[in-house]
Protein backbone atom coordinates (compact mmCIF):
# COMPACT_ATOMS: atom_id res chain seq x y z
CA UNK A 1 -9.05 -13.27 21.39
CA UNK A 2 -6.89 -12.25 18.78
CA UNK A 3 -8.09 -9.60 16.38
CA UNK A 4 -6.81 -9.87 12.54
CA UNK A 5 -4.30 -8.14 11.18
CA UNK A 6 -4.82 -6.36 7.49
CA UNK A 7 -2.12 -4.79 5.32
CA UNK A 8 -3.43 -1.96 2.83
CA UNK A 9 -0.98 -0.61 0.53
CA UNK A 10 -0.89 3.03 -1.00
CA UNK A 11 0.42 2.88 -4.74
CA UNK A 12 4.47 3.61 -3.40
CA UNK A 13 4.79 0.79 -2.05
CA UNK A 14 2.88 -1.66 -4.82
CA UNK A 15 5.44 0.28 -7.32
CA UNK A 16 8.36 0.10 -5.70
CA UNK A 17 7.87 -3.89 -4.61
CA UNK A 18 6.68 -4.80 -8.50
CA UNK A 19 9.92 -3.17 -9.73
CA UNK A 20 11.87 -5.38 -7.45
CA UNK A 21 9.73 -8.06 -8.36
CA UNK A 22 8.82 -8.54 -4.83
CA UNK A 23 4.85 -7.65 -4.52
CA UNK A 24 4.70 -11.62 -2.73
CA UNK A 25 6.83 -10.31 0.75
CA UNK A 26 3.32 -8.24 1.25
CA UNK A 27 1.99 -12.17 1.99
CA UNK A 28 5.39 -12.83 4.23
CA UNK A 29 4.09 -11.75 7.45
CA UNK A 30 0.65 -13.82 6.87
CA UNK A 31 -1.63 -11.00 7.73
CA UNK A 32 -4.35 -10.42 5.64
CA UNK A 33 -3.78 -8.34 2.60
CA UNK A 34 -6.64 -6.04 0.84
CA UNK A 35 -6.37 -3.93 -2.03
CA UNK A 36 -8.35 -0.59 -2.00
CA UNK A 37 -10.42 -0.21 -5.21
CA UNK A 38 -9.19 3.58 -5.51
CA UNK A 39 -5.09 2.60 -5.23
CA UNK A 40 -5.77 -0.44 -7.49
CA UNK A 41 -7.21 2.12 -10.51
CA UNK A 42 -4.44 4.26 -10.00
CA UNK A 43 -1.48 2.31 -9.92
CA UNK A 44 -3.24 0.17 -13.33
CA UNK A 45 -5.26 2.87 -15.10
CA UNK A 46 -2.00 3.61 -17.01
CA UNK A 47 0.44 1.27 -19.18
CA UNK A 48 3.19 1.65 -16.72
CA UNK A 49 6.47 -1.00 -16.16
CA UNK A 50 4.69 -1.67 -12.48
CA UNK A 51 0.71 -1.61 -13.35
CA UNK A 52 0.55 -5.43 -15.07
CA UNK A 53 2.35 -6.90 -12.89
CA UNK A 54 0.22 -5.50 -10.18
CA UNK A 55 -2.92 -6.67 -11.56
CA UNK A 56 -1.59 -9.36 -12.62
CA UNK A 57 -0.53 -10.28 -8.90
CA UNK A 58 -3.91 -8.99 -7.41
CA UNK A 59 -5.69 -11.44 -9.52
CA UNK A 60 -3.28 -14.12 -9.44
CA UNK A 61 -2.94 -13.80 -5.25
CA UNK A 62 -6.74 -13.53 -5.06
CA UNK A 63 -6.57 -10.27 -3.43
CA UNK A 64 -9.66 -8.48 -2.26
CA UNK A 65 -10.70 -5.87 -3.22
CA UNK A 66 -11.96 -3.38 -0.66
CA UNK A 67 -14.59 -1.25 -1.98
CA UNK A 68 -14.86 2.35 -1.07
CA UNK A 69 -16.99 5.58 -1.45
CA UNK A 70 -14.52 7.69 -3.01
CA UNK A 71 -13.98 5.41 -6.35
CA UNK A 72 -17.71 4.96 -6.61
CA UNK A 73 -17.59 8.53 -6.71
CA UNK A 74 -14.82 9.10 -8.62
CA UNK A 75 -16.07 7.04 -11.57
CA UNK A 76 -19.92 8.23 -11.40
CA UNK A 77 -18.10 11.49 -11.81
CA UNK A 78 -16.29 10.06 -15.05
CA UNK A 79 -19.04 8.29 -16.14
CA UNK A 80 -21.01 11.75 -16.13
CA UNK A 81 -18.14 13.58 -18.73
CA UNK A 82 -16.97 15.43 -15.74
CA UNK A 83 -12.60 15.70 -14.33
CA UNK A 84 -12.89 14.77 -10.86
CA UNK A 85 -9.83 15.83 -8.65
CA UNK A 86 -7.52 13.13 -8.64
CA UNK A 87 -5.01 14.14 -6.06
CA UNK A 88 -4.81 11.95 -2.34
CA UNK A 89 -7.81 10.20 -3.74
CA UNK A 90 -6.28 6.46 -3.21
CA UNK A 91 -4.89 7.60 0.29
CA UNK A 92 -8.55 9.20 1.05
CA UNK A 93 -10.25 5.56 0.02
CA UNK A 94 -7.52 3.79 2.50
CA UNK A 95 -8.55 6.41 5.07
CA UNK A 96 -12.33 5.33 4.56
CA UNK A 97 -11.54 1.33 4.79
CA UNK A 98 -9.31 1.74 7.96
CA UNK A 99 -12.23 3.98 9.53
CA UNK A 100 -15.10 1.41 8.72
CA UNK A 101 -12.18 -1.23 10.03
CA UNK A 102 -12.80 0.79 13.47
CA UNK A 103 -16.38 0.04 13.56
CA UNK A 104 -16.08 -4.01 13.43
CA UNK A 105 -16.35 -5.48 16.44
CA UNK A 106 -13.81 -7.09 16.61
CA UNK A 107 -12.06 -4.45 14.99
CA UNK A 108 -9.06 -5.46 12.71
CA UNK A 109 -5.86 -4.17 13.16
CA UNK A 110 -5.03 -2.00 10.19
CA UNK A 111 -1.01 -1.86 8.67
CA UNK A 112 -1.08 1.14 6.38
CA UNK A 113 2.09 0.76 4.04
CA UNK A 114 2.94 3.71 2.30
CA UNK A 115 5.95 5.59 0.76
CA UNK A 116 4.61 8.83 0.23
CA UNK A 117 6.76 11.49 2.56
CA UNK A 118 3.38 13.73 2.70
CA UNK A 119 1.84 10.84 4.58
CA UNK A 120 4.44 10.90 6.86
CA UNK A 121 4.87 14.23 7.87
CA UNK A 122 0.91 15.15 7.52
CA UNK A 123 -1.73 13.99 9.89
CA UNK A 124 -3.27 11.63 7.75
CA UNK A 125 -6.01 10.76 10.87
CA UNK A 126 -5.90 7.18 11.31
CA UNK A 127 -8.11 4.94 14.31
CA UNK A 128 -6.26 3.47 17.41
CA UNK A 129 -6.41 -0.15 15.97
CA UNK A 130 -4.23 1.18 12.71
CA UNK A 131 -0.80 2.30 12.08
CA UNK A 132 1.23 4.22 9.35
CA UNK A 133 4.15 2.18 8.33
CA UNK A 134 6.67 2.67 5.81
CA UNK A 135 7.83 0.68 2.45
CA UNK A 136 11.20 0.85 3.98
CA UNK A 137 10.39 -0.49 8.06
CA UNK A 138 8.01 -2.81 6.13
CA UNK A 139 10.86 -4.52 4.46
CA UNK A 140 13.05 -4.27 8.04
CA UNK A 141 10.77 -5.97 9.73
CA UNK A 142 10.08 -8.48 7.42
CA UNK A 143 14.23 -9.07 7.44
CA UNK A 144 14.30 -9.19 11.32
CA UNK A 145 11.46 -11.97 11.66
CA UNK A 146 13.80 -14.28 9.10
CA UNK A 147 10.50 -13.69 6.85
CA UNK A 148 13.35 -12.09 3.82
CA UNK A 149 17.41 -12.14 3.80
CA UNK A 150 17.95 -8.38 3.15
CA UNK A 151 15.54 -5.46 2.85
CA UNK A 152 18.99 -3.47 1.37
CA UNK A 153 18.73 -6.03 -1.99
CA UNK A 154 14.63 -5.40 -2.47
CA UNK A 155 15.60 -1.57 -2.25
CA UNK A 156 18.57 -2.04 -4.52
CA UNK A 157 16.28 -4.49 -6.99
CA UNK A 158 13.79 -1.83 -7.32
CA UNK A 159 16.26 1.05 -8.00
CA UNK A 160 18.34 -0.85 -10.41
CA UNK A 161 14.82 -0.95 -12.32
CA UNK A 162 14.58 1.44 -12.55
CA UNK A 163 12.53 2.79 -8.64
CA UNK A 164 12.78 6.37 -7.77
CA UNK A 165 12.33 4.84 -4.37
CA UNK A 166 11.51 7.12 -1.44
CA UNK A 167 14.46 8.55 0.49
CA UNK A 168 12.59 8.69 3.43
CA UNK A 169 14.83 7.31 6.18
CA UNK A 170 14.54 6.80 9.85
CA UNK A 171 17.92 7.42 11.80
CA UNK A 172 18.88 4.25 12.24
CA UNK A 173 19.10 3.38 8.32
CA UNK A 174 21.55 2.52 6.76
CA UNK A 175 22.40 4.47 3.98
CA UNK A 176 22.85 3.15 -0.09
């Protein structure tokens, strides 16, 4: 039996693929593709060049939303007049969904796309059935399944945007 495959993106990579105008190659591979209430408030809660056409994709794609915990708390905490902490919150609600994914039975296999290099390097605790992967490897694996022509022209899209895109390379890159 096959177990399902989700993609959950932190706000890096949403940003970086609306500036290239490229939030659809998240749908290439045909895994299932959830949005994490947290990560959706923070990449929209500001007028930003990326945060319309986010939502605007999220509703248009019929994304779901996964509900977590942490925003619940986070806006019972606004709600209340207080300043929550808003630092690693969106990376601590993907943390929560891929640990609940670990407790279906079947559980799901979890792609965590992020762009972050604190992710990377920290150890963001993840369960057996999930895996960390980059915005960058993302978009090379999409290009060596045929799914996209060139990951290089997404990266290049988003910069000439306007993209501080992440500079965090494996040694195989190429570089820009």
């Amino acid at each position: 039996m096959s177990h399902p495959i989700i993609l959950i993106a932190d706000a890096g990579p949403l940003i970086t693929l609306a500036y290239a105008d490229a939030l659809d190659t998240l749908l290439l591979p045909r895994w299932g593709v959830q949005m994490v209430d947290m990560v959706l408030y923070e990449v929209t809660r500001h007028l930003t060049p990326s945060s319309q056409k986010i939502a605007d994709w999220v509703k248009h794609r019929q994304i779901t939303i996964a509900q977590t915990q942490v925003y619940q708390r986070y806006q019972a905490a606004l709600s209340t007049g207080a300043i929550p902490r808003k630092n690693h919150l969106g990376e601590l609600a993907i943390q929560e969904v891929m640990t609940d994914f670990a407790l279906q039975v079947p559980a799901p296999k979890g792609v965590f796309l992020f762009e972050d290099h604190k992710i990377a390097k920290t150890s963001f605790i993840l369960p057996d059935s999930c895996h960390k992967v980059s915005t960058r490897a993302f978009l090379r694996f999409l290009e060596q399944q045929g799914l996209i022509e060139s990951a290089q022209v997404i990266e290049q899209q988003a910069i000439q945007a306007g993209r501080a895109f992440s500079s965090l390379r494996f040694p195989s890159d190429p570089v820009l």
